[in-house]
N, C-alpha and C. Protein backbone atom coordinates (compact mmCIF):
# COMPACT_ATOMS: atom_id res chain seq x y z
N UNK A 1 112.73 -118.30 324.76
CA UNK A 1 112.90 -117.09 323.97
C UNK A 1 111.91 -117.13 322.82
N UNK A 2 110.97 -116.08 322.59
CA UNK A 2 109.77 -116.48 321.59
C UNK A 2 109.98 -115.30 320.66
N UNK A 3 110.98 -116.01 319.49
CA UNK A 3 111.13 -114.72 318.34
C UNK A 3 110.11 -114.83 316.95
N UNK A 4 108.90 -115.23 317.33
CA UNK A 4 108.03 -115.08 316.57
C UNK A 4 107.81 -113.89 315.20
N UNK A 5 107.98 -112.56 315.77
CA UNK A 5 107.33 -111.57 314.97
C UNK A 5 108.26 -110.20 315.57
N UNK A 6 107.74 -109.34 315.07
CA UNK A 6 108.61 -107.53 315.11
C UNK A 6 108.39 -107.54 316.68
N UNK A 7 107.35 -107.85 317.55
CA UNK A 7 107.13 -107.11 318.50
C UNK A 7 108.32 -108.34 319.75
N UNK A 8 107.68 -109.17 319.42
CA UNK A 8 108.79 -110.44 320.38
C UNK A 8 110.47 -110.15 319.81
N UNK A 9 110.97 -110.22 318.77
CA UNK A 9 112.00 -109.67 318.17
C UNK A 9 112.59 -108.32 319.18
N UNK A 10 112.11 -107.15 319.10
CA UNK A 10 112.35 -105.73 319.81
C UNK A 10 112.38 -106.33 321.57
N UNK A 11 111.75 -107.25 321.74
CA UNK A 11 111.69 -107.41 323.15
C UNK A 11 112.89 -108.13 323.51
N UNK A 12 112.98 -109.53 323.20
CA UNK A 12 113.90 -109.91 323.15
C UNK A 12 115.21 -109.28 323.24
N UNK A 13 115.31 -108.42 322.22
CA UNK A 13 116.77 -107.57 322.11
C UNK A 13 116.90 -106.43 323.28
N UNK A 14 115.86 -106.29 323.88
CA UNK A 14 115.69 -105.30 324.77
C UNK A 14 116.52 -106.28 326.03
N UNK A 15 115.92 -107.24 326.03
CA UNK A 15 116.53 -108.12 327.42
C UNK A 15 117.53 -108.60 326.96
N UNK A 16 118.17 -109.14 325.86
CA UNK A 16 119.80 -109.54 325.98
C UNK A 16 120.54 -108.57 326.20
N UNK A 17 119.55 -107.11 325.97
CA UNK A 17 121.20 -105.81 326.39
C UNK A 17 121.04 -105.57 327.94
N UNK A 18 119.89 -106.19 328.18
CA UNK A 18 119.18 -105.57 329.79
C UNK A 18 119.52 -103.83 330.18
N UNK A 19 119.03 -103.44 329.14
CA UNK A 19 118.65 -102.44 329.33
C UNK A 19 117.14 -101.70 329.08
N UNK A 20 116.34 -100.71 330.04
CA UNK A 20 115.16 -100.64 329.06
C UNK A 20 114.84 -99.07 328.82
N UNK A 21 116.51 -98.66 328.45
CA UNK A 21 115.62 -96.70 327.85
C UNK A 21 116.21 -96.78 326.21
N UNK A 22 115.96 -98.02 324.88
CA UNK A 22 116.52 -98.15 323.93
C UNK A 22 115.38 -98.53 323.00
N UNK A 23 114.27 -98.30 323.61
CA UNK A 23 112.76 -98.40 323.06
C UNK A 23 112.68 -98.02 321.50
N UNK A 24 113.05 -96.47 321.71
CA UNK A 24 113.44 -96.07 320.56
C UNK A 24 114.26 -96.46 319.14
N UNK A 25 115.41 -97.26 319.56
CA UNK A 25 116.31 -97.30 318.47
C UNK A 25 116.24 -99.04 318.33
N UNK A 26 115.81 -99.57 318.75
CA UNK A 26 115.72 -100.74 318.94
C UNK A 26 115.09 -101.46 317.08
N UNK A 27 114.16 -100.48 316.84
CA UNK A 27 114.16 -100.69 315.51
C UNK A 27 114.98 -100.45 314.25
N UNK A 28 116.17 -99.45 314.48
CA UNK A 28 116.81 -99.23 313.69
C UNK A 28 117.90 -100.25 313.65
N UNK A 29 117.93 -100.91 315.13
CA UNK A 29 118.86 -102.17 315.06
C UNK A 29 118.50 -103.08 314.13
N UNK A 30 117.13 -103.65 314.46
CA UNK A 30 116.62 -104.48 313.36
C UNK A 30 116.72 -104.28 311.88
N UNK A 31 116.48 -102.88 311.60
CA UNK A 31 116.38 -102.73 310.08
C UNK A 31 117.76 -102.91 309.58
N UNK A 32 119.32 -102.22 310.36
CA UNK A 32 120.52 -102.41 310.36
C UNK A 32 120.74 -104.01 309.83
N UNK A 33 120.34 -104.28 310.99
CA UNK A 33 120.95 -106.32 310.80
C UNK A 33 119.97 -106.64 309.77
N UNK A 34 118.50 -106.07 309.11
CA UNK A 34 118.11 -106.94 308.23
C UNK A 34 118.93 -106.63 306.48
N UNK A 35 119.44 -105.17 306.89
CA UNK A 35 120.27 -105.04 305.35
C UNK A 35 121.24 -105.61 305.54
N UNK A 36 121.91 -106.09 306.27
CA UNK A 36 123.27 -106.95 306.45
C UNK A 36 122.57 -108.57 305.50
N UNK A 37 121.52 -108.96 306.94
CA UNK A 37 120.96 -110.51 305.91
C UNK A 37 121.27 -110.55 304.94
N UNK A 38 120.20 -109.21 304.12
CA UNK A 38 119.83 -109.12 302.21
C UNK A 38 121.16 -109.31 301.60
N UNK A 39 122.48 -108.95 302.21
CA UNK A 39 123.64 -109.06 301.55
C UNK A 39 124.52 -110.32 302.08
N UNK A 40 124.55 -110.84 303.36
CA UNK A 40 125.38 -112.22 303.80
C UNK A 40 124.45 -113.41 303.20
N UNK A 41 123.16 -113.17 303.73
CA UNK A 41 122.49 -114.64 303.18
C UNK A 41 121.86 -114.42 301.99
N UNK A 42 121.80 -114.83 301.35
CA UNK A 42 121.11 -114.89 299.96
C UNK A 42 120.28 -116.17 299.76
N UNK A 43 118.76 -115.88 300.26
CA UNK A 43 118.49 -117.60 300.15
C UNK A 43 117.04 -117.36 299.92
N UNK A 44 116.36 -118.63 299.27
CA UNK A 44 115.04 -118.19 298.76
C UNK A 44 114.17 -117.61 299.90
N UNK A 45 114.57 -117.65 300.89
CA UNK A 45 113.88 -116.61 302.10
C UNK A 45 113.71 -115.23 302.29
N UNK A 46 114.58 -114.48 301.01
CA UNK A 46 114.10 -113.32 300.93
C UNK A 46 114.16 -112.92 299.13
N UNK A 47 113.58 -113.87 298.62
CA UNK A 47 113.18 -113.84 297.09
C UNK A 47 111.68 -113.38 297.11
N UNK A 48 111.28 -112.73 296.11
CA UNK A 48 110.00 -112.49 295.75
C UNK A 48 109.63 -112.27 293.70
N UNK A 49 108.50 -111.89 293.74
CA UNK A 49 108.42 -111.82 292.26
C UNK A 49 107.69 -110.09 292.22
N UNK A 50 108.04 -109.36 290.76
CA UNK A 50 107.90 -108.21 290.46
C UNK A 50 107.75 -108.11 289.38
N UNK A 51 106.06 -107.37 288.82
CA UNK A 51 106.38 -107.16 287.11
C UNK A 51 106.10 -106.16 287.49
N UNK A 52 107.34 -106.31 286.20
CA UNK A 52 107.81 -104.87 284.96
C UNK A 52 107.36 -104.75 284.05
N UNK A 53 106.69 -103.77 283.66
CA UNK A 53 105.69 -103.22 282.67
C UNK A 53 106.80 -103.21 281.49
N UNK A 54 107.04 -103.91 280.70
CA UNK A 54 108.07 -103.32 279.31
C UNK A 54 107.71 -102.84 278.30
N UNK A 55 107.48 -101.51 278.40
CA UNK A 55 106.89 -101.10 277.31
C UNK A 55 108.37 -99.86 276.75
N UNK A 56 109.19 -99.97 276.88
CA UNK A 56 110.51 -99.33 276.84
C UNK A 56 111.55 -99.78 277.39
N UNK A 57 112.52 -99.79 276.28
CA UNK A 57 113.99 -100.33 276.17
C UNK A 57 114.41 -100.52 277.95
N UNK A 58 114.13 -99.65 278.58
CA UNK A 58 114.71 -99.75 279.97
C UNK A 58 113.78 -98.81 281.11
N UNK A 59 113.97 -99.70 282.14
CA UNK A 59 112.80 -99.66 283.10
C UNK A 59 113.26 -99.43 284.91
N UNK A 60 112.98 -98.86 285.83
CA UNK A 60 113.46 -99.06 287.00
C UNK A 60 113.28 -100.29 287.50
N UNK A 61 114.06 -100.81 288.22
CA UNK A 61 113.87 -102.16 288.85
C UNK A 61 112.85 -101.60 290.13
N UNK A 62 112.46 -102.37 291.26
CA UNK A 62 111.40 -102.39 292.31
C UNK A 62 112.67 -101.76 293.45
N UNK A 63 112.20 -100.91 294.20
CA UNK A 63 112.87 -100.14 295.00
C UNK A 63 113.53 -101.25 295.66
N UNK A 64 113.17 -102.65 296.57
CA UNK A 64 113.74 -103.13 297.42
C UNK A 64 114.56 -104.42 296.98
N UNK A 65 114.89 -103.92 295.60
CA UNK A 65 116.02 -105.36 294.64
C UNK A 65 117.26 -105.54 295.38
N UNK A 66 117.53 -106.45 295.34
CA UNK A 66 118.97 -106.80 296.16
C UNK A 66 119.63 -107.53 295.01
N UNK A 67 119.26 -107.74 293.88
CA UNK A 67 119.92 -108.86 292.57
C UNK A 67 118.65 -109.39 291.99
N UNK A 68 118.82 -109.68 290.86
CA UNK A 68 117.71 -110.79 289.99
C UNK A 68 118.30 -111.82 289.91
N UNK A 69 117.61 -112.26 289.92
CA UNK A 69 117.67 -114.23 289.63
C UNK A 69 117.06 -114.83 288.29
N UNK A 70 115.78 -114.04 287.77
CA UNK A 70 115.69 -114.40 286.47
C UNK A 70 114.39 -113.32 286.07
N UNK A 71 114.20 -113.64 285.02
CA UNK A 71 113.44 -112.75 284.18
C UNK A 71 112.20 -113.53 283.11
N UNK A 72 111.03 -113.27 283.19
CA UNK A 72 110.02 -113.72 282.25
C UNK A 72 109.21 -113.32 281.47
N UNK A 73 108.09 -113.00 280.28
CA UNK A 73 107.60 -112.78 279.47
C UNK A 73 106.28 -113.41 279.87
N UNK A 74 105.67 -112.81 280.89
CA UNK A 74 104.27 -113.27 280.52
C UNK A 74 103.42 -113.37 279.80
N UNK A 75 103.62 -114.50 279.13
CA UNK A 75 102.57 -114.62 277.87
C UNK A 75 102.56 -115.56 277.73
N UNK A 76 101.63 -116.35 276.71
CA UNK A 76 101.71 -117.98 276.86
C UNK A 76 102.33 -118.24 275.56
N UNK A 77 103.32 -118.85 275.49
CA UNK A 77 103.34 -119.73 276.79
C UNK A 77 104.54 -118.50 277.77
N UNK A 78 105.06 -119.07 278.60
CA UNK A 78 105.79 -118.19 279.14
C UNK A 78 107.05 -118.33 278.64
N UNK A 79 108.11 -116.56 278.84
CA UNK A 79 109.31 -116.82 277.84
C UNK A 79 110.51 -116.28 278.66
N UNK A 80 110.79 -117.33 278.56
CA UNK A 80 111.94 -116.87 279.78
C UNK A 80 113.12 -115.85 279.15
N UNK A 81 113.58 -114.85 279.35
CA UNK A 81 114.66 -113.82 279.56
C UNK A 81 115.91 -113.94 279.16
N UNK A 82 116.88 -114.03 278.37
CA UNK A 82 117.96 -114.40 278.69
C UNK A 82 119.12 -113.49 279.25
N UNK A 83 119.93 -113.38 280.44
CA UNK A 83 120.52 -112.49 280.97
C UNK A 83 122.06 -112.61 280.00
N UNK A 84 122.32 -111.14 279.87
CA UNK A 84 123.54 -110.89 279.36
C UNK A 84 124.28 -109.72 280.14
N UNK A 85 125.49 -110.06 280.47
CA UNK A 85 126.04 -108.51 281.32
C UNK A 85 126.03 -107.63 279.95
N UNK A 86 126.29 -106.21 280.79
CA UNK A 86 125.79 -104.70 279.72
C UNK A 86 126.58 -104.85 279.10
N UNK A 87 127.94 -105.56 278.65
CA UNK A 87 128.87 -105.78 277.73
C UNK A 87 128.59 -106.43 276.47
N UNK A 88 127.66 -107.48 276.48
CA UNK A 88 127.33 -108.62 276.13
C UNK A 88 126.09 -107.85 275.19
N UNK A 89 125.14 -107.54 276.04
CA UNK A 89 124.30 -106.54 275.87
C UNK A 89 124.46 -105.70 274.69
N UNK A 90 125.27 -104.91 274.71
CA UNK A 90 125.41 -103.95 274.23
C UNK A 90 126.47 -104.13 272.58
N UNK A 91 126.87 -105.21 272.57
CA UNK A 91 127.60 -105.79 271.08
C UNK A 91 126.47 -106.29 270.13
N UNK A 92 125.65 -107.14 271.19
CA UNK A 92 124.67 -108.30 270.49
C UNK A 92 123.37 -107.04 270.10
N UNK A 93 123.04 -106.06 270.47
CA UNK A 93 121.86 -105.28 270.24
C UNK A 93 122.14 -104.03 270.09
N UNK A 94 121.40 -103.50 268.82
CA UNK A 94 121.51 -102.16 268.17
C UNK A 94 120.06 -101.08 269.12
N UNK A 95 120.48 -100.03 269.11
CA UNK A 95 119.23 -99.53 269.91
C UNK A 95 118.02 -99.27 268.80
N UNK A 96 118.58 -99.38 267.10
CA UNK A 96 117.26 -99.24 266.61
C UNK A 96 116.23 -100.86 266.78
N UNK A 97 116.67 -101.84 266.80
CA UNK A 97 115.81 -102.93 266.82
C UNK A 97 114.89 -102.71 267.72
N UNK A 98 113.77 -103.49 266.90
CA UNK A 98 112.62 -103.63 268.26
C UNK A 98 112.24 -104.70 267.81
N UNK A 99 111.14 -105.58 268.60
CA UNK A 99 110.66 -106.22 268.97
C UNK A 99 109.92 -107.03 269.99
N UNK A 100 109.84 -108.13 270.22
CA UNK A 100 109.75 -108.75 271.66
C UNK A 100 110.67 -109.24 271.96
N UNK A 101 110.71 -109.35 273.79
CA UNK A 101 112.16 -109.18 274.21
C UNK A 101 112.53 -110.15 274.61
N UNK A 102 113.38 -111.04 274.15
CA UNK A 102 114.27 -112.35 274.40
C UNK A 102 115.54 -112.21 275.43
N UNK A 103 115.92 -110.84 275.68
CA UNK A 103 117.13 -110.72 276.39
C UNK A 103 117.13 -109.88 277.32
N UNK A 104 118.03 -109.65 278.70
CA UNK A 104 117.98 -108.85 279.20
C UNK A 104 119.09 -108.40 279.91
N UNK A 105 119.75 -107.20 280.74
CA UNK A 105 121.22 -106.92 281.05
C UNK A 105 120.44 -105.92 282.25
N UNK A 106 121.41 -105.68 283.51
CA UNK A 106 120.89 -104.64 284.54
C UNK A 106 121.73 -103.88 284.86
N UNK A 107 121.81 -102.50 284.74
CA UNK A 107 122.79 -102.03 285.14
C UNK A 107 122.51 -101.19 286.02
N UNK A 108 123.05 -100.77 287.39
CA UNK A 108 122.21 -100.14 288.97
C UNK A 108 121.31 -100.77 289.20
N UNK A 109 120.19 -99.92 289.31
CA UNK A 109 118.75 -99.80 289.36
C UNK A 109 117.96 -100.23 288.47
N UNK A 110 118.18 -100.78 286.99
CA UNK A 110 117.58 -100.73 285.90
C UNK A 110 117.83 -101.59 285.03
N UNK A 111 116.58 -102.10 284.73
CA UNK A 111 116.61 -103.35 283.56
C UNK A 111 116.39 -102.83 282.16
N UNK A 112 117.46 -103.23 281.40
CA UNK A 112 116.99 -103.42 280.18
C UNK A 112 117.08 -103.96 279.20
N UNK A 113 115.95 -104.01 278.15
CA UNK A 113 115.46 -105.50 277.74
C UNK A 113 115.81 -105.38 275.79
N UNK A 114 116.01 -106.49 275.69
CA UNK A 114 116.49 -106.00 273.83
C UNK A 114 115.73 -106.99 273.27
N UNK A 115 115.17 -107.23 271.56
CA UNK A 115 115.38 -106.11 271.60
C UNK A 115 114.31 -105.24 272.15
N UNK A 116 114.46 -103.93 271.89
CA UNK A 116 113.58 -102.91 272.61
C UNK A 116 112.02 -103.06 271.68
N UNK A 117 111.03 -103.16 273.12
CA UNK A 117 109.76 -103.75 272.98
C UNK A 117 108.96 -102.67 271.90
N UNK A 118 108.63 -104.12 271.13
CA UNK A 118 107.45 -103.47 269.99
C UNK A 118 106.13 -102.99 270.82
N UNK A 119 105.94 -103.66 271.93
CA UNK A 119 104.79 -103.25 272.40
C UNK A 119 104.92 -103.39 273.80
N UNK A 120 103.79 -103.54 274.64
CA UNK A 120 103.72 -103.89 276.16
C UNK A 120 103.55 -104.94 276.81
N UNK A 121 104.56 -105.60 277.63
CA UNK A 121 104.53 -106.91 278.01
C UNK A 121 105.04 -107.07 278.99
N UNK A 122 104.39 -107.55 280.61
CA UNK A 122 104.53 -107.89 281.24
C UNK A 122 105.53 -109.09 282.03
N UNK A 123 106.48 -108.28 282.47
CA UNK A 123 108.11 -109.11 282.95
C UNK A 123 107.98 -109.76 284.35
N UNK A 124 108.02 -110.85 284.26
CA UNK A 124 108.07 -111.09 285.64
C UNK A 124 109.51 -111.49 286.29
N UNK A 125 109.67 -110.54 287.09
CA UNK A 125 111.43 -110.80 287.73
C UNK A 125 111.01 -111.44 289.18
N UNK A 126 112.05 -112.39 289.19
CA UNK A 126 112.07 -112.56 290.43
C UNK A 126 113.78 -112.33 290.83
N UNK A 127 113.51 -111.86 292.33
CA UNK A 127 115.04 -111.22 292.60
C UNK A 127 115.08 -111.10 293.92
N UNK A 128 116.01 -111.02 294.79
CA UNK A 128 116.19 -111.20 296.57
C UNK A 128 115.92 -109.90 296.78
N UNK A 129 114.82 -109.34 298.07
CA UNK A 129 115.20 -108.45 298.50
C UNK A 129 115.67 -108.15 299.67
N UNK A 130 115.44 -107.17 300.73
CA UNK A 130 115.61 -106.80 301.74
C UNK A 130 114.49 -106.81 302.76
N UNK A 131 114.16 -108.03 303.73
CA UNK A 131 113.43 -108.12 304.61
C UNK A 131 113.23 -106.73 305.33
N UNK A 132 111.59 -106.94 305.72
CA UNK A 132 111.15 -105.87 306.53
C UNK A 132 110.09 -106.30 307.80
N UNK A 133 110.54 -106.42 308.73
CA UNK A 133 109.63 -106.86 309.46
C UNK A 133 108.77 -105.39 309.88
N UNK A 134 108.90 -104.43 309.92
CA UNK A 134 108.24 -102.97 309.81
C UNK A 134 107.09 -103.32 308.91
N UNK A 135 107.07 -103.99 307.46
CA UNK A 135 106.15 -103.70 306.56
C UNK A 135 105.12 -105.25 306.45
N UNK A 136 105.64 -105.98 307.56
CA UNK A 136 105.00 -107.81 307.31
C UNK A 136 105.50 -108.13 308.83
N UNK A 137 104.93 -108.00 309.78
CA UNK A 137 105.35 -108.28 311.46
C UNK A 137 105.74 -109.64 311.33
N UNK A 138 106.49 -110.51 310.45
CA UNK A 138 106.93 -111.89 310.77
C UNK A 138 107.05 -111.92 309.21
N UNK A 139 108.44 -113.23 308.62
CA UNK A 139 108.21 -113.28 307.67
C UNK A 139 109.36 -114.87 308.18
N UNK A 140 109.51 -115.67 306.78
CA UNK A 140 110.20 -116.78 306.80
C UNK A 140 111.59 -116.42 307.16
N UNK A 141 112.66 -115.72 307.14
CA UNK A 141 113.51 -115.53 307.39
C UNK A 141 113.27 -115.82 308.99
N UNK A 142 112.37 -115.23 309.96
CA UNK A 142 112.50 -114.89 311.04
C UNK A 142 111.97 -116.04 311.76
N UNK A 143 111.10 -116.83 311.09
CA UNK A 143 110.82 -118.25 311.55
C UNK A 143 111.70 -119.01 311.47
N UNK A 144 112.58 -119.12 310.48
CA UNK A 144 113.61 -120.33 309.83
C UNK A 144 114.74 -120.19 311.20
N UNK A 145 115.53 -118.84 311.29
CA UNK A 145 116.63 -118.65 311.47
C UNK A 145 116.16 -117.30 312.57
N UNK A 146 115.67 -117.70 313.46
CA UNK A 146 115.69 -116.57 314.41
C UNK A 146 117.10 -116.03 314.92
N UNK A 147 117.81 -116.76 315.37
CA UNK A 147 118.93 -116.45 315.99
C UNK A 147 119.97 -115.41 315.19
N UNK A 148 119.57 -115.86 313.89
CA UNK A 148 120.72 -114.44 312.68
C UNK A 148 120.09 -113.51 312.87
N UNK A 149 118.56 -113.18 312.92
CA UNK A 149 117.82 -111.92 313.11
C UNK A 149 118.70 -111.14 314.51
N UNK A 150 118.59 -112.01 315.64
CA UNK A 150 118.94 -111.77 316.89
C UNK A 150 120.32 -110.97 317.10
N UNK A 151 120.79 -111.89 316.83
CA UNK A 151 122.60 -111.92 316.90
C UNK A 151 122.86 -110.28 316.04
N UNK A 152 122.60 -110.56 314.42
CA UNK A 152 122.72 -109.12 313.80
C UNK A 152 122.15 -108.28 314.34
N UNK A 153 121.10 -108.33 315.51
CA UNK A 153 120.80 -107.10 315.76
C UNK A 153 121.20 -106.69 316.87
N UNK A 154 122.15 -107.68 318.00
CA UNK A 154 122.89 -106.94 318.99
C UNK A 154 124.20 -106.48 318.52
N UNK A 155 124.71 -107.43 317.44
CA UNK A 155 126.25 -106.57 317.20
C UNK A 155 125.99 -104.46 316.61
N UNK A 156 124.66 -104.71 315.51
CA UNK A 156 124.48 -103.36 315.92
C UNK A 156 123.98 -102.13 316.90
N UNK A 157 123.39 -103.05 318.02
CA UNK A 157 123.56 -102.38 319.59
C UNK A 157 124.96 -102.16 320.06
N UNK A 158 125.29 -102.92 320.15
CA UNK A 158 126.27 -103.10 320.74
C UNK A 158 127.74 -101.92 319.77
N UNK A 159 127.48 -101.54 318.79
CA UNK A 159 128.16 -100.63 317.78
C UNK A 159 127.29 -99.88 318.78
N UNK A 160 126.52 -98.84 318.64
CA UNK A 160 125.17 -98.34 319.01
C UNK A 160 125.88 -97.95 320.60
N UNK A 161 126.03 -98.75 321.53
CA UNK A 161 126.32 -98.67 322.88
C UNK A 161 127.46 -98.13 322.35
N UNK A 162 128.69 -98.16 321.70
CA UNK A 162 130.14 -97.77 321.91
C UNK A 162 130.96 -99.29 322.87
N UNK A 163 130.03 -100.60 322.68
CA UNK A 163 130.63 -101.39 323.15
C UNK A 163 131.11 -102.91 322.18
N UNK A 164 132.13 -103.65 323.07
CA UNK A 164 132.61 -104.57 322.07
C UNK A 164 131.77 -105.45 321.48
N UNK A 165 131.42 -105.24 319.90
CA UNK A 165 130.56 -106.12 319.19
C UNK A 165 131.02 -107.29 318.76
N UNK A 166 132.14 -108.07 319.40
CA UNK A 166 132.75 -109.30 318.77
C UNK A 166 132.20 -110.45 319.46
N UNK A 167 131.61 -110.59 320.90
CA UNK A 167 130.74 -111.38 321.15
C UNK A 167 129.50 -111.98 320.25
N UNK A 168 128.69 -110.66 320.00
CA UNK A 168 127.46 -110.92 319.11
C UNK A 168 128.21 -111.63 317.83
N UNK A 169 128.94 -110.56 316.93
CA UNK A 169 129.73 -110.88 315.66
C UNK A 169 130.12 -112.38 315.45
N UNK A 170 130.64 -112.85 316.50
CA UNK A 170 130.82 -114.14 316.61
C UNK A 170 129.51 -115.60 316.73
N UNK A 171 129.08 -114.99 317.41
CA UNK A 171 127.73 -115.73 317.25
C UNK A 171 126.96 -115.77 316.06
N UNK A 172 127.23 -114.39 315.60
CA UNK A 172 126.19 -114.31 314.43
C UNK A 172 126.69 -114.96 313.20
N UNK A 173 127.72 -115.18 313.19
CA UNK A 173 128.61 -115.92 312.19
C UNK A 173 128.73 -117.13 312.01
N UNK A 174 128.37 -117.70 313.42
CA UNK A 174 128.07 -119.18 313.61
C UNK A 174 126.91 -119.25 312.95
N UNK A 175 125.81 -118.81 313.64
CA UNK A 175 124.54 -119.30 313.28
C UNK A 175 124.39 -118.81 311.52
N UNK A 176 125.18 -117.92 311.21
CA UNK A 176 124.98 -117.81 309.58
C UNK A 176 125.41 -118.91 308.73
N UNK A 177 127.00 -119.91 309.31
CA UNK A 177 127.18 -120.74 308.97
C UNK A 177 126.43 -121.68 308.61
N UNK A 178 125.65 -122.04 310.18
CA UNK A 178 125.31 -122.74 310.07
C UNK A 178 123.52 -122.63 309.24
N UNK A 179 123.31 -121.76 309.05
CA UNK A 179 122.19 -121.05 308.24
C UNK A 179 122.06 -121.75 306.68
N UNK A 180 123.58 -121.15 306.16
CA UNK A 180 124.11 -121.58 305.10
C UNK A 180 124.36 -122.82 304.71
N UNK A 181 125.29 -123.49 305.29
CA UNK A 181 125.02 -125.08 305.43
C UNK A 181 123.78 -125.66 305.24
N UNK A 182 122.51 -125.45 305.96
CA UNK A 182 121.03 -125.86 305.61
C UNK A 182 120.81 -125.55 304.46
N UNK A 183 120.71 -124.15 304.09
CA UNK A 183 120.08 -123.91 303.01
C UNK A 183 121.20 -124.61 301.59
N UNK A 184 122.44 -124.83 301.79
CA UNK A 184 122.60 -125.92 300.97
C UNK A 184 121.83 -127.05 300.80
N UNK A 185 121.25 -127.82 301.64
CA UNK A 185 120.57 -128.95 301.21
C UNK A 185 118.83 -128.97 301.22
N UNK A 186 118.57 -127.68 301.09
CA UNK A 186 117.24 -126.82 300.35
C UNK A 186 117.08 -127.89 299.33
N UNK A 187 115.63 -128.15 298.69
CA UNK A 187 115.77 -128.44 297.59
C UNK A 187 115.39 -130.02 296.94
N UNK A 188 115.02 -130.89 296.57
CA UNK A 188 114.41 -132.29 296.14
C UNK A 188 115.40 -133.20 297.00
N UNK A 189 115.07 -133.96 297.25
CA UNK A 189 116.05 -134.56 297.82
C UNK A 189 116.24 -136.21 297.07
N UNK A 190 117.77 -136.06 296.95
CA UNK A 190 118.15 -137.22 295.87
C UNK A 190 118.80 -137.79 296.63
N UNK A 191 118.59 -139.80 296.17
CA UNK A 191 118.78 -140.71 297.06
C UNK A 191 119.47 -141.37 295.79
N UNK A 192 121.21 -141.97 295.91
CA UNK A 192 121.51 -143.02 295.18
C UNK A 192 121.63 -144.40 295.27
N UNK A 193 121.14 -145.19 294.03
CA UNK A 193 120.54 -146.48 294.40
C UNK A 193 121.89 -146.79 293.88
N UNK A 194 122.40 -147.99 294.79
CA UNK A 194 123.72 -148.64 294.38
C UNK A 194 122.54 -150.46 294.25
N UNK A 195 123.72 -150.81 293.96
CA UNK A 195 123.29 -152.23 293.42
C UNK A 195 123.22 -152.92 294.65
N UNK A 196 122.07 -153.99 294.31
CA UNK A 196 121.39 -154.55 295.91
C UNK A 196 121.94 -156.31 295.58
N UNK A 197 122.44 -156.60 296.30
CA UNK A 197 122.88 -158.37 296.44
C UNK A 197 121.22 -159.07 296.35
């Protein structure tokens, strides 16, 4: 089974339904199961980075945000963000202050930064989004973990057909598990030294 990229992906799914007049929708399956990913897995496999121009109190976030993870001040040196929910936000900062911006809160679509910028300064967010194999024919998600791509995209055939999606559902749940489990041990890997005779 060679789930390399968008075009092996669509094929593939074409032959686990063995059917071939679904040419058509076959992509909307994919895009279906990839907004599912952006929300079950959350893993540096669909993180990226985005600046925000701050030149005002509050700004749209990047159309394909799924959450931030953190926030920066490009400038040297670099200044990292501090996140406050809009509660927090909104006690600790008056809307007349300005300055440069040490803090930040999101509420929807939209960041905003306190206090509110004396001038223009470049934010760098990084934040999960929503894979697209439409806009990048292969990406790490689809190398790492082919089988979640797969699986999510027959349970929404299989919705799609009017037929029982608990086969796929089930599978796909495994391999998310087990997805998850890995991407727990992501990361430096630490070895403890116990005492040697």
């Amino acid at each position: 089974m060679a789930l390399s990229d968008y075009t092996e992906l669509q094929a593939s799914i074409a032959d686990w339904l063995i059917k071939d007049n679904l040419g058509g929708v076959i992509p909307d399956f994919i895009r279906l199961a990839e907004i599912r990913l952006a929300t079950d897995f959350k893993t540096q496999h669909i993180i990226t980075e985005s600046t925000v121009v701050t030149d005002a109190v509050s700004k749209a976030l990047p159309v394909n945000n799924k959450g931030i993870i953190s926030a920066y001040l490009d400038s040297d040196p670099k200044q990292p963000l501090d996140y406050l929910t809009p509660d927090e936000f909104a006690s600790r900062y008056a809307a007349s202050q300005s300055g440069k911006p040490i803090a930040f809160t999101v509420k929807g679509q939209t960041i905003y930064f306190a206090p509110s910028p004396d001038s223009s300064y470049n934010c760098i967010v990084s934040h999960y989004v929503t894979p697209s194999l439409v806009t990048d024919s292969t990406n790490s998600l689809l190398t790492n973990y082919p089988t979640l791509y797969l699986y999510a995209s027959l349970v929404e055939a299989a919705d799609y057909l009017q037929e029982d999606s608990s086969r796929w559902e089930n599978k796909y749940l495994r391999a998310l598990d087990s997805a998850l489990e890995e991407a727990d041990f992501l990361g430096p890997l630490s070895i403890e030294l116990r005492d040697c005779p």
